[in-house]
C-alpha atoms as a PDB file:
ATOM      1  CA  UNK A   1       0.000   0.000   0.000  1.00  0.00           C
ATOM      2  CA  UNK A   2       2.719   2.375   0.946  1.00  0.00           C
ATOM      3  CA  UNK A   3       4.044   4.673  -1.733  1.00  0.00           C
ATOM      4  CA  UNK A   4       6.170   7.563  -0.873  1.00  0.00           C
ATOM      5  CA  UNK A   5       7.878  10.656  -2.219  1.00  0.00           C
ATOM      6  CA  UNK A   6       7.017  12.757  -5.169  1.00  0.00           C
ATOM      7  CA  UNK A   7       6.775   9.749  -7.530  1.00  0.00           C
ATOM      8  CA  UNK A   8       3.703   8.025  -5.754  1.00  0.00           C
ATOM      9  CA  UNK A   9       1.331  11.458  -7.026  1.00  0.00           C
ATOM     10  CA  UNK A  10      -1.116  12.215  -8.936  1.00  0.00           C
ATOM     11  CA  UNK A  11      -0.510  13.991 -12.246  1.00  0.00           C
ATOM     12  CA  UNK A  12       0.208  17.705 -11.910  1.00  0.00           C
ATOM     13  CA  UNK A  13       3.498  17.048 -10.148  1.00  0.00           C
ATOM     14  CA  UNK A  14       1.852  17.772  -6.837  1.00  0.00           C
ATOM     15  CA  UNK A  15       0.744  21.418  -8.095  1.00  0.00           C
ATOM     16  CA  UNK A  16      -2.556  21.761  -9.158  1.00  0.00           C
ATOM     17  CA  UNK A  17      -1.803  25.612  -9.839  1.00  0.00           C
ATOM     18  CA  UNK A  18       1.092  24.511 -11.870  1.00  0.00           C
ATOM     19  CA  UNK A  19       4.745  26.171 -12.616  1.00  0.00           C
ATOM     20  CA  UNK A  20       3.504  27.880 -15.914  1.00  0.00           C
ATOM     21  CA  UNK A  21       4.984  31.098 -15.675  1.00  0.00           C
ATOM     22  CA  UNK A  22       8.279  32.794 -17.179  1.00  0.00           C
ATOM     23  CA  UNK A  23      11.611  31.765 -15.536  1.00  0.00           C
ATOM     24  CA  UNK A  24      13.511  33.893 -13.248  1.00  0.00           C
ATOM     25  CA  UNK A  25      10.707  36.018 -12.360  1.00  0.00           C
ATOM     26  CA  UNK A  26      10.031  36.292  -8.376  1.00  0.00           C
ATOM     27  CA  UNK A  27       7.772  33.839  -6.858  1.00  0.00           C
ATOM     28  CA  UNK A  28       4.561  35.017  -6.927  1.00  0.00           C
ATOM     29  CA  UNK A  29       5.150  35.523 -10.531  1.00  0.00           C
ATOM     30  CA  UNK A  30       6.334  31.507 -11.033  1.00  0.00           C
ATOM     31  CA  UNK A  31       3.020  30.014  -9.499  1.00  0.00           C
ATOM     32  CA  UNK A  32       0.488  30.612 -11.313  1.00  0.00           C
ATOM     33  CA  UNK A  33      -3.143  29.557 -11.531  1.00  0.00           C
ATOM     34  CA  UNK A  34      -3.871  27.465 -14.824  1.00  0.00           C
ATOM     35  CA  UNK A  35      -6.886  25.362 -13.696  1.00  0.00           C
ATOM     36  CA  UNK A  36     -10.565  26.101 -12.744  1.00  0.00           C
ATOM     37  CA  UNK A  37     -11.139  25.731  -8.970  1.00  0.00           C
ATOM     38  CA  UNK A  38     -13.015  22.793  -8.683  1.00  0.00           C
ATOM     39  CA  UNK A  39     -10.736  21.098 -10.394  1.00  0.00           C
ATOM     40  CA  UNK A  40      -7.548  22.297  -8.372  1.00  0.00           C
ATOM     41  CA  UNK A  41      -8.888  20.903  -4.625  1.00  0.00           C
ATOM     42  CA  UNK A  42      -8.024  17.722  -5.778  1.00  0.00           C
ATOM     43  CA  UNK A  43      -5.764  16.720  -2.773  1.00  0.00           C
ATOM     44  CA  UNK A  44      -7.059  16.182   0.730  1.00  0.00           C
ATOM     45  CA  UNK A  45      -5.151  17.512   4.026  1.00  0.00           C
ATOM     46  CA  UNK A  46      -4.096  14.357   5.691  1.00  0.00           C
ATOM     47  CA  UNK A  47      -4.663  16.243   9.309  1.00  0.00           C
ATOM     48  CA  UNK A  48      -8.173  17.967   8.358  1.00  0.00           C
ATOM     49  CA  UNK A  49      -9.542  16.170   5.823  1.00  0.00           C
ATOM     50  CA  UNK A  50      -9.967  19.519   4.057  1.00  0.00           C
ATOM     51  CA  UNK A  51      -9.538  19.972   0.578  1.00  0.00           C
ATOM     52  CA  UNK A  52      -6.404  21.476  -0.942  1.00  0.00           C
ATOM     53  CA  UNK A  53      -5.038  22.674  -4.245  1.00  0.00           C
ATOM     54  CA  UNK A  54      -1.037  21.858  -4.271  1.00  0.00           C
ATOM     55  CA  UNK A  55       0.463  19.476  -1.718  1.00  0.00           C
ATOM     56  CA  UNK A  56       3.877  21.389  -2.504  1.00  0.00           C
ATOM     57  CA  UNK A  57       4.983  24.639  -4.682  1.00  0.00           C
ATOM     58  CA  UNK A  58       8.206  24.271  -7.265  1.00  0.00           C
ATOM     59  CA  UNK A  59      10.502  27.486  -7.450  1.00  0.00           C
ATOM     60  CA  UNK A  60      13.316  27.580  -9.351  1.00  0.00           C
ATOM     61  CA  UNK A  61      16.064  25.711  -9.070  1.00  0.00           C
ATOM     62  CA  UNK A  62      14.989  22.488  -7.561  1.00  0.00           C
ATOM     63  CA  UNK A  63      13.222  24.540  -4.090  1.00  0.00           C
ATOM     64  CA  UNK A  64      10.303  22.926  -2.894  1.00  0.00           C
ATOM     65  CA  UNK A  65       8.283  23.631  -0.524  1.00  0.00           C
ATOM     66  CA  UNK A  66       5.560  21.454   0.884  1.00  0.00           C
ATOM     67  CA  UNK A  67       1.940  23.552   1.483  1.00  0.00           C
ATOM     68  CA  UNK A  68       0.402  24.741   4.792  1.00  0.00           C
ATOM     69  CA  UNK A  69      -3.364  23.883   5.616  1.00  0.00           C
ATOM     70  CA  UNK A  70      -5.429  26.784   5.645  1.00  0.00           C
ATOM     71  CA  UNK A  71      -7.501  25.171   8.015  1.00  0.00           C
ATOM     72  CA  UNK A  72      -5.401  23.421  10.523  1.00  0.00           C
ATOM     73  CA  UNK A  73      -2.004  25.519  10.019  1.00  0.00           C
ATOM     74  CA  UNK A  74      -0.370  22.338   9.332  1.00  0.00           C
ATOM     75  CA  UNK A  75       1.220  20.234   6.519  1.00  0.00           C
ATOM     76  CA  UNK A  76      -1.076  19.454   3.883  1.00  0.00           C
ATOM     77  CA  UNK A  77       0.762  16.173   3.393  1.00  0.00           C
ATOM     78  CA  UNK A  78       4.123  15.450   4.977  1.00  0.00           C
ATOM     79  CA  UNK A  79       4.328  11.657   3.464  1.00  0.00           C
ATOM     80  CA  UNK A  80       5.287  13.404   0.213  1.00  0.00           C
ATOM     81  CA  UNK A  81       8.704  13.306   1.869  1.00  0.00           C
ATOM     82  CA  UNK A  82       8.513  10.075   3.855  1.00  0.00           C
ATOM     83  CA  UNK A  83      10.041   6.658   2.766  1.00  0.00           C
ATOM     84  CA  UNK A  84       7.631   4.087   1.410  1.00  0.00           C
ATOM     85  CA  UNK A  85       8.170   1.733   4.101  1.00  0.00           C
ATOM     86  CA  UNK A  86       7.457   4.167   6.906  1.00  0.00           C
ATOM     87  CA  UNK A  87       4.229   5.359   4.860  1.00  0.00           C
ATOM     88  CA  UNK A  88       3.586   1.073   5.133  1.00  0.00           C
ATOM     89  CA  UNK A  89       4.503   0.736   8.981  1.00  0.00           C
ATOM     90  CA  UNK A  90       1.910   3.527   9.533  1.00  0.00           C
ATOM     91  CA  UNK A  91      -0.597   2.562   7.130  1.00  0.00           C
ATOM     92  CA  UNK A  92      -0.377  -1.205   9.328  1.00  0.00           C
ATOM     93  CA  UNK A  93      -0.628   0.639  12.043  1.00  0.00           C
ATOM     94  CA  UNK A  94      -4.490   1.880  11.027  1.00  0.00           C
ATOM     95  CA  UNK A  95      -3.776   5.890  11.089  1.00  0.00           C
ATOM     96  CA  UNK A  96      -5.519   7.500   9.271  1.00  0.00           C
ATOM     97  CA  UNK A  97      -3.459  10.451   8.206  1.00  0.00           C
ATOM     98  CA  UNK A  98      -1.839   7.753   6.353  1.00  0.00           C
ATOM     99  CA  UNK A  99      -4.617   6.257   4.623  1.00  0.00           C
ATOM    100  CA  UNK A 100      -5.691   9.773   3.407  1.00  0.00           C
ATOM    101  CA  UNK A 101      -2.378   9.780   2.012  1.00  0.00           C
ATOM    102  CA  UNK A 102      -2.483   7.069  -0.112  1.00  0.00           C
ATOM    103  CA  UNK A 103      -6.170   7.285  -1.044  1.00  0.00           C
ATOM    104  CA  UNK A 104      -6.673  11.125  -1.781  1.00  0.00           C
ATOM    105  CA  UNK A 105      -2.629  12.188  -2.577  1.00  0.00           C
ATOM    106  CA  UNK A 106      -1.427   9.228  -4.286  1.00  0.00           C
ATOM    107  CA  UNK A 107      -2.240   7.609  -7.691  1.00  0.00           C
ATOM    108  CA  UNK A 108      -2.526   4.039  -7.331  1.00  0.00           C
ATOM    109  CA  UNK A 109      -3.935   1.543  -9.642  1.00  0.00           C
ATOM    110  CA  UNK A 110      -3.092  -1.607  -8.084  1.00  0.00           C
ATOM    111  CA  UNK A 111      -6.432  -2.505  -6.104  1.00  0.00           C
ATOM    112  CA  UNK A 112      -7.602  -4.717  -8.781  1.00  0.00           C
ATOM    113  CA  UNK A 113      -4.349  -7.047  -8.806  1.00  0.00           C
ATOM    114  CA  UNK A 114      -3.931  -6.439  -5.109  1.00  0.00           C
ATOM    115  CA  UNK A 115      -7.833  -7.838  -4.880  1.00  0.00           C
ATOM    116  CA  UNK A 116      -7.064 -11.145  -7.212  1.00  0.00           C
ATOM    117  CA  UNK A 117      -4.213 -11.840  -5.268  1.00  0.00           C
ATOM    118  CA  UNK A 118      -5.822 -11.782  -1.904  1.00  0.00           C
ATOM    119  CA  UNK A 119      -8.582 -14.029  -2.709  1.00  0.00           C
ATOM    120  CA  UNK A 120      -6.101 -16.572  -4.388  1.00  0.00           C
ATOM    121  CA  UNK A 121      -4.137 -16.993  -1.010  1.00  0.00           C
ATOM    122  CA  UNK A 122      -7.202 -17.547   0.798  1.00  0.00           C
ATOM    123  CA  UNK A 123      -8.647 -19.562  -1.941  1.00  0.00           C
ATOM    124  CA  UNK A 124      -5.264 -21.506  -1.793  1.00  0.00           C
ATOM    125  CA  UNK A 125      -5.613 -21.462   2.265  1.00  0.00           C
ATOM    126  CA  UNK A 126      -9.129 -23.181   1.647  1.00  0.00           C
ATOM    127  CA  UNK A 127      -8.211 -25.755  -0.693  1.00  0.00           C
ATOM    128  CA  UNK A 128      -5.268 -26.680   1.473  1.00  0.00           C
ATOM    129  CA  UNK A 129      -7.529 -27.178   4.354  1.00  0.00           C
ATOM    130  CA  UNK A 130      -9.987 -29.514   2.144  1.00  0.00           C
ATOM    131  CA  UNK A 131      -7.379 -31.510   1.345  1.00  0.00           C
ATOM    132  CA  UNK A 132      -6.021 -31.676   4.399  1.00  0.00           C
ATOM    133  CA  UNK A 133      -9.321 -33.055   6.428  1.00  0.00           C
ATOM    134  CA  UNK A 134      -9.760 -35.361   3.297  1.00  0.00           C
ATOM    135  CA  UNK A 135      -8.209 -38.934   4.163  1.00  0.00           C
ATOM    136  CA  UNK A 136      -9.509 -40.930   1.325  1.00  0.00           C
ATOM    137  CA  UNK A 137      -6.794 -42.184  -0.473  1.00  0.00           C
ATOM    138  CA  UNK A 138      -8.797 -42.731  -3.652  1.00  0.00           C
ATOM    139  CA  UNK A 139      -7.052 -42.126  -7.419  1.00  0.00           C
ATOM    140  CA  UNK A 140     -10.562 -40.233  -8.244  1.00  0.00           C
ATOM    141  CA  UNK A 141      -9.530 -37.552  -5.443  1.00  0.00           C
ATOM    142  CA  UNK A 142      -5.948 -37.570  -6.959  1.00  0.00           C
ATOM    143  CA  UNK A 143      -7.276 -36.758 -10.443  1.00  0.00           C
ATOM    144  CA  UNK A 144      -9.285 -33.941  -9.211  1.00  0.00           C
ATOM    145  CA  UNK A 145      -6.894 -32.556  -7.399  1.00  0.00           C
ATOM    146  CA  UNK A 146      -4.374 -32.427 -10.175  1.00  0.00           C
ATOM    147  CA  UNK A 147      -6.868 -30.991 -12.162  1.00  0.00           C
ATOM    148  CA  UNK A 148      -7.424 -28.135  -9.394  1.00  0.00           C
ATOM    149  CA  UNK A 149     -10.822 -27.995  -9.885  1.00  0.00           C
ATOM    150  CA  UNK A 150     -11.327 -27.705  -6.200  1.00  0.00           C
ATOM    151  CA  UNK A 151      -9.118 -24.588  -6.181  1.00  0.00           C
ATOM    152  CA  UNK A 152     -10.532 -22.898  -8.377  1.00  0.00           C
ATOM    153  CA  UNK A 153     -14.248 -23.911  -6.786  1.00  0.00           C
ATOM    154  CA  UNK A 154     -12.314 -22.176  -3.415  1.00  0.00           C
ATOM    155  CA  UNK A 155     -11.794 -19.493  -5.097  1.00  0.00           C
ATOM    156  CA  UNK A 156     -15.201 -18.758  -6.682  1.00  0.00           C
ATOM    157  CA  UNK A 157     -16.764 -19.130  -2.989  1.00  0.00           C
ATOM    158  CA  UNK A 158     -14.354 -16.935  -1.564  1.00  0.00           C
ATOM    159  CA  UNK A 159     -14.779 -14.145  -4.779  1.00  0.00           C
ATOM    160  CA  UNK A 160     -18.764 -14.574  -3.640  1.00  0.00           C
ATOM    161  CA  UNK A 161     -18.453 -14.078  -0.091  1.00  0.00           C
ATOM    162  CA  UNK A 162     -16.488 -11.126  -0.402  1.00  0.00           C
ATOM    163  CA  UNK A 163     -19.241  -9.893  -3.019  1.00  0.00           C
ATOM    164  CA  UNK A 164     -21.469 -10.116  -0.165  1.00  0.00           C
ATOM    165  CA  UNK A 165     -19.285  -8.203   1.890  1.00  0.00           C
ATOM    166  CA  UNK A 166     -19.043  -5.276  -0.165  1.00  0.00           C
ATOM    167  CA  UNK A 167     -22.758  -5.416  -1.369  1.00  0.00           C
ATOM    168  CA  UNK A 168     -23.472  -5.330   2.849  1.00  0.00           C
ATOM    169  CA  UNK A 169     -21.548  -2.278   3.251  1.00  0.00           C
ATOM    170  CA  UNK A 170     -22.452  -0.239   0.265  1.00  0.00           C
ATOM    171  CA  UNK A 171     -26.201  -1.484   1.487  1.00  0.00           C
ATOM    172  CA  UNK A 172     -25.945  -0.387   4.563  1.00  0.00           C
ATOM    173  CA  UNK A 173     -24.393   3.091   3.590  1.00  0.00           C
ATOM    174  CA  UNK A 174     -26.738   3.744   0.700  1.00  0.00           C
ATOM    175  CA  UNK A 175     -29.965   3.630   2.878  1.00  0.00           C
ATOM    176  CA  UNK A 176     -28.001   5.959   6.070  1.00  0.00           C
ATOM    177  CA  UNK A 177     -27.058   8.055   3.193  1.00  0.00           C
ATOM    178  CA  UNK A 178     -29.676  10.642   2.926  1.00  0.00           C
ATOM    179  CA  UNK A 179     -29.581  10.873   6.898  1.00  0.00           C
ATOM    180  CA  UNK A 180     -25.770  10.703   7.851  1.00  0.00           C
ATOM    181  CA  UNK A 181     -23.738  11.696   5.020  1.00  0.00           C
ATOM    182  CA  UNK A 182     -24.653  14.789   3.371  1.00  0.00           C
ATOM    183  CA  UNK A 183     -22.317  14.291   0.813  1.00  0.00           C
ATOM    184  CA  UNK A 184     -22.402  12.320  -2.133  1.00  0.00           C
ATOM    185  CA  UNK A 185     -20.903   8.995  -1.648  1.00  0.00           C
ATOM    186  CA  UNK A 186     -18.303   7.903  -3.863  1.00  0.00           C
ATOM    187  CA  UNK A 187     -18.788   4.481  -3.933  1.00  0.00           C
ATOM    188  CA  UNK A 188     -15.821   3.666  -6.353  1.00  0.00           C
ATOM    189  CA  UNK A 189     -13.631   5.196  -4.274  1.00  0.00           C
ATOM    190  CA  UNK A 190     -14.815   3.370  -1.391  1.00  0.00           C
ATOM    191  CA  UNK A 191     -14.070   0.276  -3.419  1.00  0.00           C
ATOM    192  CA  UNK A 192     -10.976   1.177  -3.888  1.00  0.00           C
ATOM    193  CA  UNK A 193      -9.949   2.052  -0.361  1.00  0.00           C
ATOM    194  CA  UNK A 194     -11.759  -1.370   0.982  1.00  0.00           C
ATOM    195  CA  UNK A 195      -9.490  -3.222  -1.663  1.00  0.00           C
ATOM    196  CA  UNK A 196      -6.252  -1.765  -0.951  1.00  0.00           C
ATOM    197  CA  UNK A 197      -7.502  -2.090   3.107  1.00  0.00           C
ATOM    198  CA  UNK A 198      -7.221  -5.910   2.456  1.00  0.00           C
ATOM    199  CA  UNK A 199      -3.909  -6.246   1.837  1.00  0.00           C
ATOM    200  CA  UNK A 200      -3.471  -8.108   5.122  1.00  0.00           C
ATOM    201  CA  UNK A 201      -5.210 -11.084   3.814  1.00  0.00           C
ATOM    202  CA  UNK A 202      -1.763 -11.849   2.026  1.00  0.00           C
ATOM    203  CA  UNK A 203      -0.611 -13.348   5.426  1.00  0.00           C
ATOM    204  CA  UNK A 204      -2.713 -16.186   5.029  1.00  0.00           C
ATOM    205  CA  UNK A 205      -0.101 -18.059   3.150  1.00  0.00           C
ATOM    206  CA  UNK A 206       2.412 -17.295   5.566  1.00  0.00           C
ATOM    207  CA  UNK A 207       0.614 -18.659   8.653  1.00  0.00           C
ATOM    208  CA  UNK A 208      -0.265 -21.858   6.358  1.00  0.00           C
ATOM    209  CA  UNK A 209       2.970 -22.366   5.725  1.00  0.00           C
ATOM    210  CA  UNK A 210       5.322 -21.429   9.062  1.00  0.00           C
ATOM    211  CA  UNK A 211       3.379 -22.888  11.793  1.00  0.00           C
ATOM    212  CA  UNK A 212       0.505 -25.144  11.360  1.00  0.00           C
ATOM    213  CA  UNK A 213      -0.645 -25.565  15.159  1.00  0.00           C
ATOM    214  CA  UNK A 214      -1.267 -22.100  15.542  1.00  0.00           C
ATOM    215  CA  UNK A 215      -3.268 -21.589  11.982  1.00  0.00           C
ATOM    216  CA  UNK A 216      -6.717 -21.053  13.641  1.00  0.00           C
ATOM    217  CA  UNK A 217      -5.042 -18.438  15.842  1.00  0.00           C
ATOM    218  CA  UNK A 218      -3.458 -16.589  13.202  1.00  0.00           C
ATOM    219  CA  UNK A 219      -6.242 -16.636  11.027  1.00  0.00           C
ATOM    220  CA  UNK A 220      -8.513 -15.318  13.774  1.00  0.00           C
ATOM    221  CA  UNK A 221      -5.841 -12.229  13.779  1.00  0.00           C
ATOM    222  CA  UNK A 222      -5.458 -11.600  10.204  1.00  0.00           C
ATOM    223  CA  UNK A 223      -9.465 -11.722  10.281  1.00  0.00           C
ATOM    224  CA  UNK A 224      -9.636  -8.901  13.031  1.00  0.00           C
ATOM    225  CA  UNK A 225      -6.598  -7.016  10.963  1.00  0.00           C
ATOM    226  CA  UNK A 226      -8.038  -6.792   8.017  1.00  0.00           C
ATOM    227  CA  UNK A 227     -11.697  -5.403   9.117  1.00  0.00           C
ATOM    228  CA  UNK A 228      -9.920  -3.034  11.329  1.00  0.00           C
ATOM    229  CA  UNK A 229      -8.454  -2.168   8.558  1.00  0.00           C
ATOM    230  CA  UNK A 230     -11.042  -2.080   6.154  1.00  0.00           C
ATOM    231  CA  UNK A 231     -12.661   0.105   9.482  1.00  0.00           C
ATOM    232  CA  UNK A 232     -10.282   2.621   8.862  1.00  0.00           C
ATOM    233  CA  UNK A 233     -10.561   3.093   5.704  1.00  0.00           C
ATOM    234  CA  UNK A 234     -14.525   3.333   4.943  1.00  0.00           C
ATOM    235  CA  UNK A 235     -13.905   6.349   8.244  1.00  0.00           C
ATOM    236  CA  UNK A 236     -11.379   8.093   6.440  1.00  0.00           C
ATOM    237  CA  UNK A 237     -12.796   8.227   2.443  1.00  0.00           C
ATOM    238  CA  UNK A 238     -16.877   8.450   3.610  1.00  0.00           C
ATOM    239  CA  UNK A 239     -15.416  10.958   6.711  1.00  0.00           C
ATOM    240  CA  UNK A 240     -18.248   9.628   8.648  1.00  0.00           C
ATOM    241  CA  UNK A 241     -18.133   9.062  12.710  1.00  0.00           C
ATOM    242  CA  UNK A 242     -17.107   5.153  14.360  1.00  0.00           C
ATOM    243  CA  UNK A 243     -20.911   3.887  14.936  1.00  0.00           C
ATOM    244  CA  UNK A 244     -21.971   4.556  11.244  1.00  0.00           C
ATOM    245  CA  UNK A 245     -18.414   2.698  10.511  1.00  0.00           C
ATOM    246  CA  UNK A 246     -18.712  -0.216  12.854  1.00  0.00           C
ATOM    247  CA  UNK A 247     -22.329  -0.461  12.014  1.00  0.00           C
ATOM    248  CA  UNK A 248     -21.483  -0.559   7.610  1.00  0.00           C
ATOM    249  CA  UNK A 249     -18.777  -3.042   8.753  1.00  0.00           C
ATOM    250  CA  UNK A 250     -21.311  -5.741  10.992  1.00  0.00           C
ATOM    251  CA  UNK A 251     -23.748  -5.574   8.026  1.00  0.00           C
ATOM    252  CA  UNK A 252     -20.936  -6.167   5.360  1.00  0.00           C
ATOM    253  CA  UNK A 253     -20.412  -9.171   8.134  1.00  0.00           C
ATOM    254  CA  UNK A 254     -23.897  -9.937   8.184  1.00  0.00           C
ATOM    255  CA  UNK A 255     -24.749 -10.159   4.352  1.00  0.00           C
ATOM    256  CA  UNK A 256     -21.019 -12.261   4.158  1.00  0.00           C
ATOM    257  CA  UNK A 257     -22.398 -14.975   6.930  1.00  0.00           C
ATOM    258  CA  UNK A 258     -25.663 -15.558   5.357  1.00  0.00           C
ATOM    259  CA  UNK A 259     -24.226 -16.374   2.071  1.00  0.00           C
ATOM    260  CA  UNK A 260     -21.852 -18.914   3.813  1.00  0.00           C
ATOM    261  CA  UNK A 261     -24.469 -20.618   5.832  1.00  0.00           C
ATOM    262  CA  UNK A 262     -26.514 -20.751   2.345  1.00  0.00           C
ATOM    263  CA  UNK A 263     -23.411 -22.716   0.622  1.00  0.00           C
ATOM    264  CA  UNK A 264     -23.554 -24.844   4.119  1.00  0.00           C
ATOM    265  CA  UNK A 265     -26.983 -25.865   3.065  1.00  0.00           C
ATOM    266  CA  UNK A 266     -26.125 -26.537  -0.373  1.00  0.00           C
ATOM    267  CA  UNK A 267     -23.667 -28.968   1.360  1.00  0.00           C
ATOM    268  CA  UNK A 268     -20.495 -27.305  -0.266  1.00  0.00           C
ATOM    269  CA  UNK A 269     -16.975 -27.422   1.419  1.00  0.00           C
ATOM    270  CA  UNK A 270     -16.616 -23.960   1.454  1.00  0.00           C
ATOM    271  CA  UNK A 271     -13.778 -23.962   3.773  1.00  0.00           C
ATOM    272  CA  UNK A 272     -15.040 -21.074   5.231  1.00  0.00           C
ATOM    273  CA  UNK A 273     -12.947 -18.849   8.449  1.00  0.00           C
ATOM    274  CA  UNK A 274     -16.115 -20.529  10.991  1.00  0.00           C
ATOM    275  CA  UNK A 275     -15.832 -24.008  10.097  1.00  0.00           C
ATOM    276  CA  UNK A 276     -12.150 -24.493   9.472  1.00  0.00           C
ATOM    277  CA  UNK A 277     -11.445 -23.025  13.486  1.00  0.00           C
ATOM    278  CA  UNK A 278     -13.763 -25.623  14.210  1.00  0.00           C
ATOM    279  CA  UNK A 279     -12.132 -28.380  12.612  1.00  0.00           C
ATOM    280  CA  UNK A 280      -8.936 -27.527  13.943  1.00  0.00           C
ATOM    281  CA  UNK A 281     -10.011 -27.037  17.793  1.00  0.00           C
ATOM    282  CA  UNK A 282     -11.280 -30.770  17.690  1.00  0.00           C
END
């Protein structure tokens, strides 16, 4: 997720006003305003939330300078200066100056791959655990497991249950809408920020593969870690308060549950997070 520096920005090398003016002229003179105004608050303050039109200003020669918040008298955004992997460390850490950082000040296009990825680890996670309860030695389960059809059933369950997920939350906030958020809700950018906010489900191979006594344990934390995470980020693009949050969150959860209990009736190994920590506590 983390992306630092000036060459993690959006187009309009961090200026929205741009450096359009004649050279060697004073610096009022080298900033100038080339862009209507509702285009130029394209940034967000990471401290505020309140929008801005440069994140930095260019002079000459190489001197930046990085953009004071009209609001809040403070940076606009100081991770334009920060290493990636402290804009990471933070980002784990659930603040949400970073997340506005990388969701409003940032140009990245990586959700989609990021999103695939996920759900093949924990598609891989769920297959490994089928064939792990499985002890039929039969060459029919051999031949279907070389032809990974089971893998990629895994991974159709677990693209559906996360479906539901999403549908729950964008559900829940679509009908609170008109009473809580006065805004208009960008819902693609919440998909975005939701995607990128499950990055944490690439530990699931990890745990799998280090120590396999304490699986159910560390996929009970990478659970928690991920909706905390996915938490943070639905507060910091919708800039709505923690109830409306937690609330989105336990109907995303709710909506995600039902669909698994109806692939329980349809009597599908779904190797869902429920039934594989019961399987292992036995």
């Amino acid at each position: 997720m983390g992306t630092g520096g000036r060459s993690g920005l959006r187009p309009g090398k961090g200026n929205a006003e741009g450096v359009t003016a004649g050279k060697g002229k004073t610096d009022e003179a080298t900033v100038t305003s080339t862009t209507a105004p509702s285009a130029s608050c394209q940034y967000r303050c990471i401290e505020c939330n309140q929008e801005a039109k440069e994140l930095y200003r260019d002079y000459n020669h190489g001197v930046l300078k990085i953009t004071i918040c009209k609001s809040c008298q403070k940076p606009v955004d100081k991770y334009i200066e920060y290493d990636p992997v402290i804009i990471l460390i933070n980002a784990i850490l659930c603040k949400a100056q970073a997340y506005r950082h990388i969701l409003f000040n940032t140009k990245i296009n990586m959700h989609g791959k990021l999103c695939v990825f996920c759900l093949l680890c924990e598609a891989y996670l769920r297959w490994w655990q089928l064939q792990d309860s499985s002890r039929n030695i039969d060459p029919d389960d051999f031949i279907r497991y070389a032809k990974e059809w089971d893998f990629y059933r895994m991974f159709a369950i677990a693209s559906l249950e996360q479906t539901a997920y999403f549908i729950g939350i964008f559900t829940f906030l679509w009908i609170e809408r008109p009473i809580k958020v006065k805004e208009k809700v960008n819902f693609t950018l919440l998909l975005k920020a939701l995607l990128l906010s499950s990055y944490g489900k690439l530990l699931l191979i990890p745990a799998v593969i280090w120590e396999h006594d304490y699986t159910p344990l560390c996929l009970r934390l990478i659970k928690v870690f991920v909706l905390t995470s996915n938490f943070q980020a639905i507060r910091v693009t919708l800039n709505i308060n923690r109830k409306l949050t937690f609330l989105a969150i336990l109907s995303g959860l709710l909506v995600e549950s039902t669909m698994v209990y109806f692939f329980q009736r349809m009597e599908w190994a779904v190797g869902s997070d429920c039934a594989i920590y019961k399987s292992q506590d036995f």
